[in-house]
Protein backbone atom coordinates (compact mmCIF):
# COMPACT_ATOMS: atom_id res chain seq x y z
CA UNK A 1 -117.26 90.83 68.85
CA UNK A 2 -119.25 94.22 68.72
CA UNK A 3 -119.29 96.61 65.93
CA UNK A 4 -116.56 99.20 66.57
CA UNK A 5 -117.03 102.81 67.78
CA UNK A 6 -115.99 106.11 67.68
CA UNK A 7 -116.39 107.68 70.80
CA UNK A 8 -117.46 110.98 71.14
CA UNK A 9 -116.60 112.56 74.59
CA UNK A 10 -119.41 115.03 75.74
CA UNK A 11 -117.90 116.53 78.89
CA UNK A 12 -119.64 118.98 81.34
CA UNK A 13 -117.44 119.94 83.85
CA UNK A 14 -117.38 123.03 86.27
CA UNK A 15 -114.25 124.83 85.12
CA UNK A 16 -113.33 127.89 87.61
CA UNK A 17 -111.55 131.06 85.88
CA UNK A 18 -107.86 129.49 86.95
CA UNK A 19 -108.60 125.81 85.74
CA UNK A 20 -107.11 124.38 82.56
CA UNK A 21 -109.47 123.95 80.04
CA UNK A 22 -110.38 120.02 80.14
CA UNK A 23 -110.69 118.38 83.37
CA UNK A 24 -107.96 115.68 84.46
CA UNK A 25 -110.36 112.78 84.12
CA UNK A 26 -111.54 113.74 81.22
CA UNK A 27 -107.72 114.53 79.99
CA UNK A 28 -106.85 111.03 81.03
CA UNK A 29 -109.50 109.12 78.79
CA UNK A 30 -107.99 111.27 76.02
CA UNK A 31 -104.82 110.41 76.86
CA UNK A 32 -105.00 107.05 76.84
CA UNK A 33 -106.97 106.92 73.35
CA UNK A 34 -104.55 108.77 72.10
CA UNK A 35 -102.00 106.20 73.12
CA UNK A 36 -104.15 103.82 71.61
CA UNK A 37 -104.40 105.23 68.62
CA UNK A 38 -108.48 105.37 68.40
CA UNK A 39 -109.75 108.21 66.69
CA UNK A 40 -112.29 109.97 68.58
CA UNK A 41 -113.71 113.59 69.25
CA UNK A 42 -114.51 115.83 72.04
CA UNK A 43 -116.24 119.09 73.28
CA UNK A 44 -116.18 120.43 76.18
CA UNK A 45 -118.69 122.14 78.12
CA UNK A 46 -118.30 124.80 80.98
CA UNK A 47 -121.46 124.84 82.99
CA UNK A 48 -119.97 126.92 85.70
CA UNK A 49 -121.76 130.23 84.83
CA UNK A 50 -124.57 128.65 83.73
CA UNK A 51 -127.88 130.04 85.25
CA UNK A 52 -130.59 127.89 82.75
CA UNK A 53 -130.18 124.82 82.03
CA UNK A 54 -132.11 125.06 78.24
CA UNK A 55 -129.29 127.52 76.66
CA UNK A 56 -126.93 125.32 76.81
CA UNK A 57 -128.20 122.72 76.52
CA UNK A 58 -130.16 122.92 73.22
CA UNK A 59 -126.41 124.00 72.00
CA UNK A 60 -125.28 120.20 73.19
CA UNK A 61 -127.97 118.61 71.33
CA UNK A 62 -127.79 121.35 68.13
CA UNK A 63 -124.31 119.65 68.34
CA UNK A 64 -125.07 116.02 68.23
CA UNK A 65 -127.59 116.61 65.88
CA UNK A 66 -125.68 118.31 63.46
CA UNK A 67 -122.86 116.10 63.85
CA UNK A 68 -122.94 112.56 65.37
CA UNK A 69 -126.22 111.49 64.35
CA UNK A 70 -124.87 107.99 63.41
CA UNK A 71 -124.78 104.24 65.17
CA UNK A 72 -120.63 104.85 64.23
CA UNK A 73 -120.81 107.01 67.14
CA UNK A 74 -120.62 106.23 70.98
CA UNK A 75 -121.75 109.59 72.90
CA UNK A 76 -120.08 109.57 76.48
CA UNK A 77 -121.07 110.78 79.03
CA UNK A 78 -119.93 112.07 82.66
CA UNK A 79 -122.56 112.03 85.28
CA UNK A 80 -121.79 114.52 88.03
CA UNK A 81 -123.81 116.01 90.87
CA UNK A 82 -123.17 119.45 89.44
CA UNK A 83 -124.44 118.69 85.89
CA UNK A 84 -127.75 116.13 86.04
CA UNK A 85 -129.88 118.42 85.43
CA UNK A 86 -128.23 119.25 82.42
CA UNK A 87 -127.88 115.73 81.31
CA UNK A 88 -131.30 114.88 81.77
CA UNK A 89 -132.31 117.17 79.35
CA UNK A 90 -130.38 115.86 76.89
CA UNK A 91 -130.46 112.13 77.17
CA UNK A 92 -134.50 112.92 77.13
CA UNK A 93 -134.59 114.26 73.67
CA UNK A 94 -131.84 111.93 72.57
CA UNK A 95 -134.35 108.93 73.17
CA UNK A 96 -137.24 110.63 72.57
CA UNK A 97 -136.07 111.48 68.58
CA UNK A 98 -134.83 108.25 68.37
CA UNK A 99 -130.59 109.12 68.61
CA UNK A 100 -129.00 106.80 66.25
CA UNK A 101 -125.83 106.03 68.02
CA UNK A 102 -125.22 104.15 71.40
CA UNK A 103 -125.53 106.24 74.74
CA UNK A 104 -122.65 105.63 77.43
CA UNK A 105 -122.89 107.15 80.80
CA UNK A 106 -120.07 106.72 83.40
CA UNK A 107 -118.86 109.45 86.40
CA UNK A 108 -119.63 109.03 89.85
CA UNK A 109 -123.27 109.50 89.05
CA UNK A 110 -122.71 105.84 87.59
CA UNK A 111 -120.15 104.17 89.59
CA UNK A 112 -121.95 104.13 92.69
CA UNK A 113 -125.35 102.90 92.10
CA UNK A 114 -126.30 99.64 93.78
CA UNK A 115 -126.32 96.19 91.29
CA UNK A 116 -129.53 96.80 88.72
CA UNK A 117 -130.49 100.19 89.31
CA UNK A 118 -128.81 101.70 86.89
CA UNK A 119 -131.42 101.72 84.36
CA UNK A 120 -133.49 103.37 86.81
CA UNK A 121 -131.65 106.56 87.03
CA UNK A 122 -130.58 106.65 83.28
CA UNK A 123 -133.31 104.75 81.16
CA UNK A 124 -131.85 106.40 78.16
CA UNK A 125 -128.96 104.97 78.23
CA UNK A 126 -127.61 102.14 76.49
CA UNK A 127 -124.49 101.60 78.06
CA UNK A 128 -123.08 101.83 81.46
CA UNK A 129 -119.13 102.06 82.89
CA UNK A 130 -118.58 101.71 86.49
CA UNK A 131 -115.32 102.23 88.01
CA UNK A 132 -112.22 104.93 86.38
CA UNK A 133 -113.72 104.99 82.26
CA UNK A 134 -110.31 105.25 80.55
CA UNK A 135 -110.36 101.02 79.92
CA UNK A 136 -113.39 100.81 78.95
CA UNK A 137 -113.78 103.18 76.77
CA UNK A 138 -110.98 102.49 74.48
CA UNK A 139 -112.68 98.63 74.67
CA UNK A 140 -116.10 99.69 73.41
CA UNK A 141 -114.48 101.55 70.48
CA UNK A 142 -112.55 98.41 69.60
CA UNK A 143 -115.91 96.78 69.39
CA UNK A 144 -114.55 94.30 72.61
CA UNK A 145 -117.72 92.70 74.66
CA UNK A 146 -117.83 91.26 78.27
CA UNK A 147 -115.75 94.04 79.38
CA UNK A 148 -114.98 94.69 83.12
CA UNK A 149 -116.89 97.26 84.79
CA UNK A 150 -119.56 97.67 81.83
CA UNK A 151 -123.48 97.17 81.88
CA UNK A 152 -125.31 97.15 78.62
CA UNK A 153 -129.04 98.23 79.13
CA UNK A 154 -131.46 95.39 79.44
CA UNK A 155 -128.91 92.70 80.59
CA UNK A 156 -128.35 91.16 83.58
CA UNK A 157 -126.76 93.96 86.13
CA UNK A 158 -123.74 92.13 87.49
CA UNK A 159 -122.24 95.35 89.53
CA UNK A 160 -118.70 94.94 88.35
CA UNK A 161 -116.76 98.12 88.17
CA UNK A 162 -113.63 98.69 86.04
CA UNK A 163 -110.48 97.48 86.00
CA UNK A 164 -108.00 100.15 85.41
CA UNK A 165 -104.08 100.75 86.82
CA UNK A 166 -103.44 104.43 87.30
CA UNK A 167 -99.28 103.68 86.73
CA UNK A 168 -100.14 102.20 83.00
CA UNK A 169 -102.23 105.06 81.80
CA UNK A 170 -100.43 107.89 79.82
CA UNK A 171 -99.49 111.15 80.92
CA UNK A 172 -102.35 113.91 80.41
CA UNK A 173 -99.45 116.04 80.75
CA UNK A 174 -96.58 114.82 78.98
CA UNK A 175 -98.44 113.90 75.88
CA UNK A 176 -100.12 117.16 75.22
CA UNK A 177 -103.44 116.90 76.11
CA UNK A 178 -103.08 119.50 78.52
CA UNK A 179 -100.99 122.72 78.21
CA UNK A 180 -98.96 124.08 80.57
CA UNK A 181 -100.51 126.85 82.46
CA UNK A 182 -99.88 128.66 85.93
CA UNK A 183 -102.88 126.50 88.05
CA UNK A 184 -103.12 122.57 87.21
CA UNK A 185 -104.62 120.17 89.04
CA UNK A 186 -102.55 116.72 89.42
CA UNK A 187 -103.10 113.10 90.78
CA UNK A 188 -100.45 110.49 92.55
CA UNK A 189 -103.16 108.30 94.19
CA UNK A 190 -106.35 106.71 93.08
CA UNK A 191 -108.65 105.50 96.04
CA UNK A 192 -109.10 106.61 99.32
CA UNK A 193 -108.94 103.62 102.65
CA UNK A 194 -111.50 105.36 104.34
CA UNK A 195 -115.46 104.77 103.92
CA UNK A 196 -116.97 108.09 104.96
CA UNK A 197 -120.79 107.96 104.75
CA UNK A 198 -121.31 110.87 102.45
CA UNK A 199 -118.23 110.67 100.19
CA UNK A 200 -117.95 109.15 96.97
CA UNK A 201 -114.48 108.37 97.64
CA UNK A 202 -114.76 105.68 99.83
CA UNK A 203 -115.06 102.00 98.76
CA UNK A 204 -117.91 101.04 97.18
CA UNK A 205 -117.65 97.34 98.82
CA UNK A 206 -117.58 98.37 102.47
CA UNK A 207 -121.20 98.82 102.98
CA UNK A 208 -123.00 97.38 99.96
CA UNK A 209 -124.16 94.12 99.01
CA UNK A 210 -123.40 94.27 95.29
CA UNK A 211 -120.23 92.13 93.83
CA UNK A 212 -116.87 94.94 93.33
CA UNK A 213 -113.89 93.88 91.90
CA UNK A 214 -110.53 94.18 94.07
CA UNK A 215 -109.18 96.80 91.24
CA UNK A 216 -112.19 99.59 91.75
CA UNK A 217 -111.42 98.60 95.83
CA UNK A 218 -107.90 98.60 96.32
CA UNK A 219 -105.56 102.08 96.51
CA UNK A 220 -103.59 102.69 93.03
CA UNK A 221 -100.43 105.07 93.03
CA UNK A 222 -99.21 106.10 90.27
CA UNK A 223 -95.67 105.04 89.53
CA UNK A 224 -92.87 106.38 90.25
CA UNK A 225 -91.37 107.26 86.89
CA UNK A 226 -94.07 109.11 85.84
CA UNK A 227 -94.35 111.11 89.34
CA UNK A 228 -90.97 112.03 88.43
CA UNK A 229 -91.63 112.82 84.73
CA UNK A 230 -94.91 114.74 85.56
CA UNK A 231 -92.65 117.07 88.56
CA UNK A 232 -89.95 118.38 85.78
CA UNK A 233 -92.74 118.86 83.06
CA UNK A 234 -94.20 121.32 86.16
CA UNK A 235 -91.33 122.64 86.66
CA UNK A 236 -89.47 123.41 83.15
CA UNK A 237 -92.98 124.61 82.20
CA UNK A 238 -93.31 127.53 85.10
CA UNK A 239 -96.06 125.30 86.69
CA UNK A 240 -96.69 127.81 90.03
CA UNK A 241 -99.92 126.30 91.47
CA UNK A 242 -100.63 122.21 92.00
CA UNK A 243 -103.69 121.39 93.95
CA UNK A 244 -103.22 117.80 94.24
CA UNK A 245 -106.08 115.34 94.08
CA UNK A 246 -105.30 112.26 96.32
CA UNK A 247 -108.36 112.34 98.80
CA UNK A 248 -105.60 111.75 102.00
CA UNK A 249 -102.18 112.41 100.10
CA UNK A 250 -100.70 111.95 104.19
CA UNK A 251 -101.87 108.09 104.29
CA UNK A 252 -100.45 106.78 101.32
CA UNK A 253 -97.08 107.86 98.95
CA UNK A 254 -97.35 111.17 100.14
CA UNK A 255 -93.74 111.02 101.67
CA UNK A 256 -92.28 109.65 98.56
CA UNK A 257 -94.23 112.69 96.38
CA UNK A 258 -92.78 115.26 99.05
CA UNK A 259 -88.97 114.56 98.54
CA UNK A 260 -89.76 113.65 94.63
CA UNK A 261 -91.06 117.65 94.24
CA UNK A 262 -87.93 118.97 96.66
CA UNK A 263 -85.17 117.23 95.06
CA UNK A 264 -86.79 118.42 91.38
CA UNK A 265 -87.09 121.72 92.54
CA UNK A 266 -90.58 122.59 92.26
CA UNK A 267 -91.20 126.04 94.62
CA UNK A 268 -94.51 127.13 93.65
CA UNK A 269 -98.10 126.88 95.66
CA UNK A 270 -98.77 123.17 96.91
CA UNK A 271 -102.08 122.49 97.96
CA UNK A 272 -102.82 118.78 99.32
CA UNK A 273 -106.26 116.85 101.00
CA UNK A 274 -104.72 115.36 104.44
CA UNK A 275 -106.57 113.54 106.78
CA UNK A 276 -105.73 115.07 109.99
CA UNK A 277 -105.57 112.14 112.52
CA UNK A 278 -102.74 110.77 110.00
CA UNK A 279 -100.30 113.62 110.03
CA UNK A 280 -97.18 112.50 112.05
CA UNK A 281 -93.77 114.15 112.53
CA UNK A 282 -92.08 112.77 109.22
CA UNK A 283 -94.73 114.30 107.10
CA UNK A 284 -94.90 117.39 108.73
CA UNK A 285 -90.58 117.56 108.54
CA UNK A 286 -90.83 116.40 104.82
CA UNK A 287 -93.27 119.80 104.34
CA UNK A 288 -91.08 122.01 106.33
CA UNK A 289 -88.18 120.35 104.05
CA UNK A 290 -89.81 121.22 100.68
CA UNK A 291 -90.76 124.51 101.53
CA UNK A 292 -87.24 125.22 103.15
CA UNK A 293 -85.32 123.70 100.50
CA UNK A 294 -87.16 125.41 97.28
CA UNK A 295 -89.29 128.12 99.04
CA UNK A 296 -92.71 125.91 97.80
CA UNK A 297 -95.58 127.40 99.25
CA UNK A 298 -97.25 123.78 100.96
CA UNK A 299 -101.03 123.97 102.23
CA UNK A 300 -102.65 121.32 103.88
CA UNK A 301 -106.57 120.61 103.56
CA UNK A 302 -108.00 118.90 106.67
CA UNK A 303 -111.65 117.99 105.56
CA UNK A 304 -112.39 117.50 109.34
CA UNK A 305 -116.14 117.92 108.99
CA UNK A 306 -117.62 117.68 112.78
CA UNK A 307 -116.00 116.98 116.16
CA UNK A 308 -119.09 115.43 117.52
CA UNK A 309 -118.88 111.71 118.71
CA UNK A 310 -122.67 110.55 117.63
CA UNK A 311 -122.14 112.92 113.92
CA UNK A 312 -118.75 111.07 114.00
CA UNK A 313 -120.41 108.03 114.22
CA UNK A 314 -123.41 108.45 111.57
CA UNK A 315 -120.99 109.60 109.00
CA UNK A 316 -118.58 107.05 109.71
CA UNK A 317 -115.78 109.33 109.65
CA UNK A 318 -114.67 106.78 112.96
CA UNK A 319 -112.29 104.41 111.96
CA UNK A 320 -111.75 101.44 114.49
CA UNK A 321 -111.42 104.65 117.12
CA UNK A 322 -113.44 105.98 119.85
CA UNK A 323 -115.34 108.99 118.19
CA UNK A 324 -114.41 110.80 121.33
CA UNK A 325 -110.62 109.46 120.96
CA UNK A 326 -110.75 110.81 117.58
CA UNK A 327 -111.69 113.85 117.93
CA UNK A 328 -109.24 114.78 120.51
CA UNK A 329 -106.61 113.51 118.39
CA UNK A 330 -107.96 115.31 115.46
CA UNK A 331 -107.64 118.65 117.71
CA UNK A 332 -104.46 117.41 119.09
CA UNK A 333 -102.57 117.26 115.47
CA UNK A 334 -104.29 120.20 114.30
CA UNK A 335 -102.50 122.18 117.15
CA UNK A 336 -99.19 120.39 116.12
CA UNK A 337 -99.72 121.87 112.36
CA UNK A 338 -100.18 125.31 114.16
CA UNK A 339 -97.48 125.28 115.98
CA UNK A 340 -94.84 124.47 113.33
CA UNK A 341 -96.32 127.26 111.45
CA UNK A 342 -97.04 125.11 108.59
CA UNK A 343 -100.08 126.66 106.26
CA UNK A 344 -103.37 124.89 106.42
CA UNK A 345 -106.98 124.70 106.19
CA UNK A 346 -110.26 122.93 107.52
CA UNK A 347 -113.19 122.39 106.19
CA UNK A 348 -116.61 121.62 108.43
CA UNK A 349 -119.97 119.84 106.84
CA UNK A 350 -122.78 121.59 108.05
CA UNK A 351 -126.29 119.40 107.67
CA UNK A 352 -125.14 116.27 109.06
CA UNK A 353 -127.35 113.89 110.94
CA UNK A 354 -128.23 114.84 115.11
CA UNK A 355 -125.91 118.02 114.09
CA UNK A 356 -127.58 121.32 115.60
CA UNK A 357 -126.86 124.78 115.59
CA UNK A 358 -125.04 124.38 119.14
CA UNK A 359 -123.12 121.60 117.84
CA UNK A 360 -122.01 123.25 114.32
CA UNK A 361 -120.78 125.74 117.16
CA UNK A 362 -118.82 124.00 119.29
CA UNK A 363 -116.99 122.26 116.69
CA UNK A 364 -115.74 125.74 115.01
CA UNK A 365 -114.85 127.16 118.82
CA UNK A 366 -112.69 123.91 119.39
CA UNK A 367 -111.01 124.41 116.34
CA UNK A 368 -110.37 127.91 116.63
CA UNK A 369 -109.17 127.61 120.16
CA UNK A 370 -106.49 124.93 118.56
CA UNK A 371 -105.22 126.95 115.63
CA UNK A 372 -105.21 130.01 113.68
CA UNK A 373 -106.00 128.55 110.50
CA UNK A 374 -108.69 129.14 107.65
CA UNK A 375 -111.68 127.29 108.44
CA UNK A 376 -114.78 127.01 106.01
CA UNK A 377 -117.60 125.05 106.05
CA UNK A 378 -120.08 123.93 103.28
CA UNK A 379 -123.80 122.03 103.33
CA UNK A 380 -124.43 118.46 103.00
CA UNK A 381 -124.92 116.99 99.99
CA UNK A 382 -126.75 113.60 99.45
CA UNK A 383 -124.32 111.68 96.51
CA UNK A 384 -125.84 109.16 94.66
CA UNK A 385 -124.16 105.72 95.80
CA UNK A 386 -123.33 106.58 99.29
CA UNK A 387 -124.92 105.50 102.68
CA UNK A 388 -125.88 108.54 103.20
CA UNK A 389 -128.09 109.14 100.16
CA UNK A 390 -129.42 105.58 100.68
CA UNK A 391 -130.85 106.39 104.09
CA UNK A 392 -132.02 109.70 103.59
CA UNK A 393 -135.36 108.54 104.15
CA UNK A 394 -134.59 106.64 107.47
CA UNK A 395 -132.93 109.72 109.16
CA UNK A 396 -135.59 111.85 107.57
CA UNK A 397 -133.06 113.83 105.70
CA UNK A 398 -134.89 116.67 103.24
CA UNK A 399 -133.39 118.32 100.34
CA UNK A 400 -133.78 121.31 99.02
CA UNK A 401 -132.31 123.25 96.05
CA UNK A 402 -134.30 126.56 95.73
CA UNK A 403 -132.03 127.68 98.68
CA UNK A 404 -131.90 131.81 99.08
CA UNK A 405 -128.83 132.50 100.24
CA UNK A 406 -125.75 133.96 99.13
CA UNK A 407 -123.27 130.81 100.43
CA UNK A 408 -124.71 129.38 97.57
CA UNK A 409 -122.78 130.63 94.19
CA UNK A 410 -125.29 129.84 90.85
CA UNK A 411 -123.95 126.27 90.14
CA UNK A 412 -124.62 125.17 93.68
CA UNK A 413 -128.41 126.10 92.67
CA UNK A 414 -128.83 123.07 90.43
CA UNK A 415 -127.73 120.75 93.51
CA UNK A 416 -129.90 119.45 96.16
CA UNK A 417 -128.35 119.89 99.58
CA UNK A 418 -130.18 119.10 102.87
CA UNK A 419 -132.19 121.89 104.48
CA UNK A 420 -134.00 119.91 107.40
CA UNK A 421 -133.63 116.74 109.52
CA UNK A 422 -135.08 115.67 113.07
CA UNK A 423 -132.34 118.02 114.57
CA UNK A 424 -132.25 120.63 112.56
CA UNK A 425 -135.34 123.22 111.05
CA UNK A 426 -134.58 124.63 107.55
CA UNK A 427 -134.35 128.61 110.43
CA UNK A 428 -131.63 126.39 112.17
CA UNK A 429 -129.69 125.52 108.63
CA UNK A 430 -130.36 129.48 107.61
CA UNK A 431 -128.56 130.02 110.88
CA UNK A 432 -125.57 127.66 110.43
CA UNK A 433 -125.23 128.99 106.58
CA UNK A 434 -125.28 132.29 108.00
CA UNK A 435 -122.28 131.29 110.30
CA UNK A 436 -120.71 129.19 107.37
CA UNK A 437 -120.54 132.73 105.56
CA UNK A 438 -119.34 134.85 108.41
CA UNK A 439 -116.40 132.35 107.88
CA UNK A 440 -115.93 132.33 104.10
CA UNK A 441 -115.97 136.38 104.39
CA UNK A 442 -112.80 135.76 106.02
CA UNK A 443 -111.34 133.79 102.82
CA UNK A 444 -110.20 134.84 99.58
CA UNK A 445 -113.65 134.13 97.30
CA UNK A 446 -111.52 132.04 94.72
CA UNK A 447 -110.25 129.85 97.32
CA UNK A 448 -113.31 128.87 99.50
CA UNK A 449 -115.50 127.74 95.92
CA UNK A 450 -112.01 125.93 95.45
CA UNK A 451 -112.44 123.71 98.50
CA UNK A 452 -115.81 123.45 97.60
CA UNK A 453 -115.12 122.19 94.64
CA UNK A 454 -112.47 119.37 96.22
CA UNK A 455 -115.02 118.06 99.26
């Protein structure tokens, strides 16, 4: 048995104007120490109008300092794309003035890294939780060892991730953690069945040779009871705008979530992340329903990222399909969604491997021929963990993040997206951003860095 902990929850999130406060994850891990009655502590950070990274920070560390100077104290961690620059900065000076309390990073910046090269991104670090946190958290604090999911520096690496049910946890919402305010951001599903190449949603165990645990793997819903809970506390508390986190709400529960929100009577702004080859009849008359029925305002999200076959093919986004076969059906449901008049939105990856300026330009004029409907696109981003950032160097794929050009908002600045690869010159990805803007000009500002936000 360990010594206990009190966990001290560092979070540095990119909050937009209309989010709440504290992130969901974040919320959740609160949540459920709450429920389990640790005592713990947290401050969050809002790095979204950061330009520097030294302001803030030397506030962080001022902070820790000042306050949690002590081997009581676990300092957590999130890694994120958006913030490593920040935390490297301050896990530097924690090790090199000799911080007296353990170091615990999780986040995607974590979760994904192959078995025993952890330590190599995060050398300061003394701990390491792979998979959802709120588990393992709440175990380190009670001083448990051998816990699923967690890697203590200079041990054996044995790639587990965490084993956490999303229908156990506690309500973010219903217990107070998080006020009731006009935007929220809410989650029924856990997992995604796809295995994209560049998204850190897909299963970690589908292309890597490390040993995963069938709980990080497998799709968790979140139960019913609390879906139902969560929709009045929305609704009695004037809830107007949900953008809903499930990365394909149409493949799993989404049905079930649909009549859950009509019969409950929520009517405000619904946006939801649909894989477009999925959408059928009965979701598209369970939208139709909702919004009939209570007047909710439903958007659908099609991340549909290139029509290409061979870019289809690199990024995986082919599923036991014929990349050509897919794509026409992809075009095929997207002209369905049109034609019902049903709101939506899709979202195109420019930077992808073989992609060229012609290409990025066919898919958009197949698209546009198909439907009316916003359409956005966005740069590639390498994230750690995935194929893609894993063969970078085998498809000759070049990062850059001193980008001029206004596509980019400040945050996007501290991320390394790809400028270059045997298709494309970093003139042809000036020309592709300059057509990913023409688009954007066409969208509310608030609501294209939203999507951005969600890829």
């Amino acid at each position: 048995m360990l010594r206990s902990k009190i966990p001290i929850l560092i979070s540095l999130d990119h909050i937009r104007p209309k989010d709440p406060g504290i992130s969901l994850g974040v919320a959740s891990i609160m949540s459920h120490l709450r429920q389990r009655k640790i005592e713990y502590n947290a401050h969050i950070y809002n790095i979204a109008e950061e330009t520097q990274v030294s302001p803030l920070a030397r506030g962080i560390l001022d902070t820790i300092w000042s306050q949690y100077n002590d081997s009581k104290y676990d300092l957590l961690f999130g890694g994120f794309v958006w913030n490593e620059p920040f935390l490297k900065t301050i896990l530097k000076e924690l090790k090199n003035y000799n911080y007296h309390g353990r170091i615990v990073m999780a986040g995607p910046q974590v979760s994904y890294v192959e078995k025993g090269q952890l330590e190599k991104y995060y050398p300061e670090a003394d701990v390491f939780i792979r998979g959802y946190a709120e588990h393992a958290v709440s175990d380190l604090a009670e001083g448990k060892d051998d816990i699923m999911g967690v890697h203590l520096a200079k041990y054996p690496d044995r790639g587990l991730h965490t084993s956490t049910t999303l229908s156990e946890l506690a309500s973010p919402f219903l217990d107070g953690t998080l006020q009731p305010q006009y935007f929220m951001r809410w989650e029924t599903t856990r997992g995604c069945p796809y295995s994209c190449s560049f998204c850190q949603h897909r299963d970690p165990a589908s292309s890597s040779s490390r040993s995963v645990n069938k709980s990080w793997t497998k799709l968790q819903h979140s139960g019913k009871d609390r879906i139902i809970s969560e929709i009045e506390w929305f609704v009695d508390n004037h809830v107007r705008d949900l953008a809903v986190l499930d990365p394909t709400f149409n493949t799993m529960n989404g049905n079930m979530v649909l009549d859950l929100l009509e019969r409950l009577g929520y009517s405000g702004r619904l946006s939801l992340q649909c894989r477009p080859e999925r959408v059928n009849t009965a979701f598209l008359d369970q939208v139709e329903s909702l919004s009939a029925t209570t007047g909710a305002e439903v958007i659908l999200e099609f991340g549909v990222q290139t029509l290409e076959a061979e870019e289809l093919e690199h990024i995986e986004r082919v599923r036991n399909a014929n990349p050509h076969s897919l794509a026409k059906k992809v075009l095929e449901k997207l002209a369905l969604v049109h034609q019902r008049q049903i709101k939506h939105e899709v979202s195109l990856i420019f930077g992808l491997p073989l992609q060229t300026v012609d290409s990025f330009q066919q898919t958009i004029q197949k698209i546009q021929e198909k439907t009316d409907g916003s359409l956005v696109a966005f740069p590639l981003m390498l994230l750690r963990g995935t194929p893609l950032y894993y063969q970078k160097d085998k498809l000759e794929l070049v990062e850059g993040t001193d980008i001029a050009h206004p596509l980019l908002d400040r945050i996007q600045k501290f991320i390394p997206h790809v400028v270059t690869t045997p298709s494309m010159t970093y003139a042809d990805w000036m020309t592709m951003a300059n057509i990913a803007a023409s688009l954007h000009e066409q969208q509310p500002e608030e609501k294209a860095e939203e999507k951005q936000n969600r890829l």
